[in-house]
C-alpha atoms as a PDB file:
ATOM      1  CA  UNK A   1     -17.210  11.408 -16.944  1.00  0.00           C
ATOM      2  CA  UNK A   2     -16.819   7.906 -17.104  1.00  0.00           C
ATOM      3  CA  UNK A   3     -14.181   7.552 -15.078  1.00  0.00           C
ATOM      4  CA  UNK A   4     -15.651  10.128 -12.261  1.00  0.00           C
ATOM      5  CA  UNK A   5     -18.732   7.659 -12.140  1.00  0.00           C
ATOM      6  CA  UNK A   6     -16.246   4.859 -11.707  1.00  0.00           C
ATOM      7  CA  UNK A   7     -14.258   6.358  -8.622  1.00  0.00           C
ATOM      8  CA  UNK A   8     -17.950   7.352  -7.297  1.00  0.00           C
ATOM      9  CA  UNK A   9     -18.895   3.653  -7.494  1.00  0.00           C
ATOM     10  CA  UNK A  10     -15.957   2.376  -5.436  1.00  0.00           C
ATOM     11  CA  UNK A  11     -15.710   5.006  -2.509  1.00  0.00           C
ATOM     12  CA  UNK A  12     -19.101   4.267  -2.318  1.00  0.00           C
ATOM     13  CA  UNK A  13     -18.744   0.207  -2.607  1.00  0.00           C
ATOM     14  CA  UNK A  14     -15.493   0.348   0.188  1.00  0.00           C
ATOM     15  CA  UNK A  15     -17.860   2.713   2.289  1.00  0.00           C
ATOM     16  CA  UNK A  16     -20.324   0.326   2.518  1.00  0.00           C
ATOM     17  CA  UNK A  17     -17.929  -2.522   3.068  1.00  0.00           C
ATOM     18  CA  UNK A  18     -16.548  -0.413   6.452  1.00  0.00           C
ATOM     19  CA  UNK A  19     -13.207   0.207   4.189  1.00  0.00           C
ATOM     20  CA  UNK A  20     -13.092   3.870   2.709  1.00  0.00           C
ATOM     21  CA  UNK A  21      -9.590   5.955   1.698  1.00  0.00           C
ATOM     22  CA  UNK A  22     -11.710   9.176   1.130  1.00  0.00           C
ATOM     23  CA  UNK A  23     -10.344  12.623  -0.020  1.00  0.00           C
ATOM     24  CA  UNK A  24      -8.902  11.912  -3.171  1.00  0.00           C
ATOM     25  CA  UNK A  25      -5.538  13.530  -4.163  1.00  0.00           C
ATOM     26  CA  UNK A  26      -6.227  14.615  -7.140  1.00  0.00           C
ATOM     27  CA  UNK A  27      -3.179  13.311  -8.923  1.00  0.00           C
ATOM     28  CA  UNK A  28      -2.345  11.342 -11.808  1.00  0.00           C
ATOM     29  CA  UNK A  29      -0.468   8.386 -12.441  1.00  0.00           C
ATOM     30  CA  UNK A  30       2.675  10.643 -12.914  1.00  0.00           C
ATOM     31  CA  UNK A  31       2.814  12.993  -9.914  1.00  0.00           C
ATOM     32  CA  UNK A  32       1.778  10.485  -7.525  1.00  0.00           C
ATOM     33  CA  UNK A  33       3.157  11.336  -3.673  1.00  0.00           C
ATOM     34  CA  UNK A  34       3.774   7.864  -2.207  1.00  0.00           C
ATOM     35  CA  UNK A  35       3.243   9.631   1.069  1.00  0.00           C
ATOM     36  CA  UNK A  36      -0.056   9.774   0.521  1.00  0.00           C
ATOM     37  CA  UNK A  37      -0.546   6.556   0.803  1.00  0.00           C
ATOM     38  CA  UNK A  38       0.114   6.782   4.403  1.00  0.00           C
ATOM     39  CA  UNK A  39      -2.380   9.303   4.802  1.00  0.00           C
ATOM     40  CA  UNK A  40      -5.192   6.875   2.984  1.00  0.00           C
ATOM     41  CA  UNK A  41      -3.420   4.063   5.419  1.00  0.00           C
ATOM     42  CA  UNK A  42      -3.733   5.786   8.062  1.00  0.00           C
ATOM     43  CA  UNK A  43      -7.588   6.795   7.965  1.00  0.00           C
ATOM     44  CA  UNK A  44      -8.558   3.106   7.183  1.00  0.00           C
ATOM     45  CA  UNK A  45      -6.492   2.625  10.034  1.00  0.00           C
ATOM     46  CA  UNK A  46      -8.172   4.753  12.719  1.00  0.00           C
ATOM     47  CA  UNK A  47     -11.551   3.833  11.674  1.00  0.00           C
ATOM     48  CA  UNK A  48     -11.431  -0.217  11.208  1.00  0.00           C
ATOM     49  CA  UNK A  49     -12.240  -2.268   8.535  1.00  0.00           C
ATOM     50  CA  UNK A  50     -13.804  -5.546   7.212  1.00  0.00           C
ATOM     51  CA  UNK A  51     -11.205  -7.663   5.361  1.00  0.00           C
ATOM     52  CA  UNK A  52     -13.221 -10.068   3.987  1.00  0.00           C
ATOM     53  CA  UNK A  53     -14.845 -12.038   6.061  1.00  0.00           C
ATOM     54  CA  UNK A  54     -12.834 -10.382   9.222  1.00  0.00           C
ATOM     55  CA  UNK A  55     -13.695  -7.510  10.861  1.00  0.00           C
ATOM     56  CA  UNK A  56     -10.138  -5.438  11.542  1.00  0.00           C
ATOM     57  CA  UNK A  57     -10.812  -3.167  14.880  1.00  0.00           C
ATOM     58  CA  UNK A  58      -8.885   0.377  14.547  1.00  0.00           C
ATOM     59  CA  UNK A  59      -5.324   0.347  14.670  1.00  0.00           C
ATOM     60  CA  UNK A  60      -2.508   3.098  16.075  1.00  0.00           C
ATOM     61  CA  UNK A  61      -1.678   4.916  13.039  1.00  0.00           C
ATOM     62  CA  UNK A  62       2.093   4.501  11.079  1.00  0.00           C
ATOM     63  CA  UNK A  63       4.544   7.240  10.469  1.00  0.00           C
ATOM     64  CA  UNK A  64       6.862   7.097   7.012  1.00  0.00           C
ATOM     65  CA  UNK A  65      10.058   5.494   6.925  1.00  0.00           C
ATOM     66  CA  UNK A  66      12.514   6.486   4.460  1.00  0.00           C
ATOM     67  CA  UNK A  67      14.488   3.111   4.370  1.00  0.00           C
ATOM     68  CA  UNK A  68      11.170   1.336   4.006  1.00  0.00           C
ATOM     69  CA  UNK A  69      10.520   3.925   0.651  1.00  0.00           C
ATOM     70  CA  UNK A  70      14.125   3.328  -0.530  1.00  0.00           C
ATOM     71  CA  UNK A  71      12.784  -0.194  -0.478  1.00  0.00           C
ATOM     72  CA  UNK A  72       9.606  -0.284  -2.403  1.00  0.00           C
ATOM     73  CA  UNK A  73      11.042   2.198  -4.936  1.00  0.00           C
ATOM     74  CA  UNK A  74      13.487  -0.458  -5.449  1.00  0.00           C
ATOM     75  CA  UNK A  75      11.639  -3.117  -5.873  1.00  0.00           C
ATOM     76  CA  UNK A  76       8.579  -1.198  -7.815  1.00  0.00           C
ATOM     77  CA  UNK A  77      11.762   0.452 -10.136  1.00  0.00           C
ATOM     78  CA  UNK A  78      12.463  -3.649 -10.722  1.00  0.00           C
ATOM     79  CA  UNK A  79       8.826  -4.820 -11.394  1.00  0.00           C
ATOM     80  CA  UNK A  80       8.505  -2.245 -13.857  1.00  0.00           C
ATOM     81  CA  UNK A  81      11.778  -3.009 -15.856  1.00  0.00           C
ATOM     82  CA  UNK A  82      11.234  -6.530 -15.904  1.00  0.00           C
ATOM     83  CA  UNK A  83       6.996  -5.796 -16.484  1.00  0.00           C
ATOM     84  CA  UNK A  84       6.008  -8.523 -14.339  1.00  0.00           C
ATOM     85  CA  UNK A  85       4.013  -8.345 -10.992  1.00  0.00           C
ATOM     86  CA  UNK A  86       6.001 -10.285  -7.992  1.00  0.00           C
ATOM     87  CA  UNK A  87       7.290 -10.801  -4.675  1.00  0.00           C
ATOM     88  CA  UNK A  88      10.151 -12.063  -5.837  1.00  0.00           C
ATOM     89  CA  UNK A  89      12.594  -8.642  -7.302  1.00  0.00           C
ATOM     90  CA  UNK A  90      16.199  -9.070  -8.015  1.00  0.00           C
ATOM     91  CA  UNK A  91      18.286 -11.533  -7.128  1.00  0.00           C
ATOM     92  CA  UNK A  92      15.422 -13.679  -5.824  1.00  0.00           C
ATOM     93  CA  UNK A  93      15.200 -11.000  -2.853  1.00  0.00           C
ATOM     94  CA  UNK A  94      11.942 -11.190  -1.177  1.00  0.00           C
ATOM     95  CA  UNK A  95      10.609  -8.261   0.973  1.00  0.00           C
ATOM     96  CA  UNK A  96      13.011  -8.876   4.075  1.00  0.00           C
ATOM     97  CA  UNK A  97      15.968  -8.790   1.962  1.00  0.00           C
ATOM     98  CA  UNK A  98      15.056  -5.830   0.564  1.00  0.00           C
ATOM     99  CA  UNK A  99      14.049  -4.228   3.963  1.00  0.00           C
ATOM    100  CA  UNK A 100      17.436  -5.467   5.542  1.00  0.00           C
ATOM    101  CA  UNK A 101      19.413  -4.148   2.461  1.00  0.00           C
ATOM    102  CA  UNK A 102      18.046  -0.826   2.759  1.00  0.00           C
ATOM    103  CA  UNK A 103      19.040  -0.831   5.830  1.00  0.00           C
ATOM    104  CA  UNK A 104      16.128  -1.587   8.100  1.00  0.00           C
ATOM    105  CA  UNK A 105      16.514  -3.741  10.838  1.00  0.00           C
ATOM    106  CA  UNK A 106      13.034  -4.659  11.247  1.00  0.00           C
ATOM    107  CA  UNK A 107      11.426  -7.726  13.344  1.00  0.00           C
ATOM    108  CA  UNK A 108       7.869  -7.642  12.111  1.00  0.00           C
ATOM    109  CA  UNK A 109       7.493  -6.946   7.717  1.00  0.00           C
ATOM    110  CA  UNK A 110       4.596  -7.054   5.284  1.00  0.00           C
ATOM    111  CA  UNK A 111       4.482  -5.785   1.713  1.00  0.00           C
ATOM    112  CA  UNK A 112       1.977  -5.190  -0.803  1.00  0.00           C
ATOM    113  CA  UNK A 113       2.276  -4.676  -4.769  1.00  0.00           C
ATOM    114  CA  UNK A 114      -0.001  -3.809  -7.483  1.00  0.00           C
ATOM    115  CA  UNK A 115       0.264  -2.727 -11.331  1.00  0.00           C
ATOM    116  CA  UNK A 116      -2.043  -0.573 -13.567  1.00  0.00           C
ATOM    117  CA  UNK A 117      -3.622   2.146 -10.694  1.00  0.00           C
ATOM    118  CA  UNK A 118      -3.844   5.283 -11.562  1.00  0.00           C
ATOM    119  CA  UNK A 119      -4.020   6.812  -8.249  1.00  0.00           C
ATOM    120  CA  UNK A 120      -3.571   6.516  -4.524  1.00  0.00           C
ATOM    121  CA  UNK A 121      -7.418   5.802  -3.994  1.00  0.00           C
ATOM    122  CA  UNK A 122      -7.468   3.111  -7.182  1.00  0.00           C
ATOM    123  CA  UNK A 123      -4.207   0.990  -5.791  1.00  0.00           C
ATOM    124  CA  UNK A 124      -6.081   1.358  -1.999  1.00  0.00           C
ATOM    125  CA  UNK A 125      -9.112   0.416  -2.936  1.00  0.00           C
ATOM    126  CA  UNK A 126      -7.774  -2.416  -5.121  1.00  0.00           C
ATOM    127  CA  UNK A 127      -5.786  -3.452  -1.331  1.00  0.00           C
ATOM    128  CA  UNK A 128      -9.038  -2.712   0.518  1.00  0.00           C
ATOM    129  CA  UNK A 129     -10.788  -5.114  -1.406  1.00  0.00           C
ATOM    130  CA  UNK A 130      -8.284  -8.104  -1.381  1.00  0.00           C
ATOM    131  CA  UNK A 131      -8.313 -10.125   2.216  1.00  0.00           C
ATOM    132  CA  UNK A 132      -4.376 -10.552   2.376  1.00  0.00           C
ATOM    133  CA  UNK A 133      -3.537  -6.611   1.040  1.00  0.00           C
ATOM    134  CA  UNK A 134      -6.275  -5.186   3.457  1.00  0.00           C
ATOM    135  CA  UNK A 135      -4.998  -7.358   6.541  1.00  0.00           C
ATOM    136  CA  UNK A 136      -1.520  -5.884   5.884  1.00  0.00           C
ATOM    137  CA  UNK A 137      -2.830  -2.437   6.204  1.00  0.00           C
ATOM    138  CA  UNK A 138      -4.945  -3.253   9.168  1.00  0.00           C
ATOM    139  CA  UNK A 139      -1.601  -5.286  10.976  1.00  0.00           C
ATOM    140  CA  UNK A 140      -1.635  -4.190  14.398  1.00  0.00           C
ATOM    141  CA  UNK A 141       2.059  -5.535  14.331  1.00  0.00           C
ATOM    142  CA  UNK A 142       3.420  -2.547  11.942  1.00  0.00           C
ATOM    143  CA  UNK A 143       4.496   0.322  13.333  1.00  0.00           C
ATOM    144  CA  UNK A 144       6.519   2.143   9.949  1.00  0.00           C
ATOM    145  CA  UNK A 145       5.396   2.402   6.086  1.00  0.00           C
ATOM    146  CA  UNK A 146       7.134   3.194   2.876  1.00  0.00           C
ATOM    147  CA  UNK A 147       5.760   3.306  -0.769  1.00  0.00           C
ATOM    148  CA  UNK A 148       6.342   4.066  -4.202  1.00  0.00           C
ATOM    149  CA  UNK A 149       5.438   3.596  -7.527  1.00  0.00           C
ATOM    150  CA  UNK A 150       7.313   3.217 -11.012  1.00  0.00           C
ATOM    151  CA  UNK A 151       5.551   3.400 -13.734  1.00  0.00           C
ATOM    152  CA  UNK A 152       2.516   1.031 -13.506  1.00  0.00           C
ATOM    153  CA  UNK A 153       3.829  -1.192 -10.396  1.00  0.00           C
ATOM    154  CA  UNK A 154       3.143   0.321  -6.778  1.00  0.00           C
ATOM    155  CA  UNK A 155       5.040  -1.815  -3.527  1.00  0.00           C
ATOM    156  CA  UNK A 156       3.966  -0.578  -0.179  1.00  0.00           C
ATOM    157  CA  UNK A 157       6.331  -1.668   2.982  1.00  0.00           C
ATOM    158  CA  UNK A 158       4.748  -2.046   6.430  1.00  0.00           C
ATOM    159  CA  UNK A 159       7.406  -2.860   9.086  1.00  0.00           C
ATOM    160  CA  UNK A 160       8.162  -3.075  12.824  1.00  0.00           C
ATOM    161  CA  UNK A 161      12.480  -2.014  13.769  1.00  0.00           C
ATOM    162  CA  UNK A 162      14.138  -4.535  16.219  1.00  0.00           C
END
């Protein structure tokens, strides 16, 4: 019940703060559907939001990218055998090497990470309410989104292709 009063309290908070992901999946940490991350992306998306101090007008909705996914599984498969929270994954990559080595040629990236959500509307409400995460999601300048978790450590990929 706890936990139901919790989630109540932050759909309600990032309602109030012009930021809400809404209809919750219902899932648990271990059937999560990265994909439905776009779908919470994409209503923040279509209504606006304040990030911060900014106010982030609606934005043309992104579709899934499978290279993008291949990417943040890769990276959140690395976080989470390493246990440590970073941009930085293997090798020293950083998100455009990881992008480009999945194949991706992009001209426009952005990437957000988190650890310890248990769902899609915890880790987007966790982005929602962190300037730098929520501007990502609001970028007017990404066009393409992959995600995925492992374990404990989510990455989400926005990106533009050349």
């Amino acid at each position: 019940m706890k936990l139901s009063a919790s989630i109540l309290f932050f759909a309600i908070l990032f309602t109030w703060l012009g930021c809400s992901t809404a209809q919750s999946t219902g899932r648990n940490s271990y059937s999560v559907d990265p994909r439905d991350l776009l779908q919470a992306v994409n209503r923040v998306r279509s209504k606006g939001c304040k990030c911060g101090g900014t106010t982030m007008p609606p934005v043309k909705p992104l579709k899934w990218n499978d290279r993008l996914e291949s990417a943040a599984q890769s990276h959140s498969n690395y976080m989470s055998s390493r246990r440590k929270l970073s941009h930085t994954g293997n090798r020293n990559s950083n998100p455009g090497t990881r992008i480009t080595a999945a194949g991706y040629k992009w001209n426009f990236f952005a990437e957000n990470i988190a650890m310890g959500q248990q769902s899609v509307d915890e880790v987007m409400n966790s982005w929602l309410n962190s300037t730098g995460h929520c501007k990502n999601i609001m970028n007017r300048n990404a066009t393409e989104m992959g995600a995925a978790k492992s374990g404990a450590y989510w990455t989400q990929v926005f990106a533009r292709a050349l």
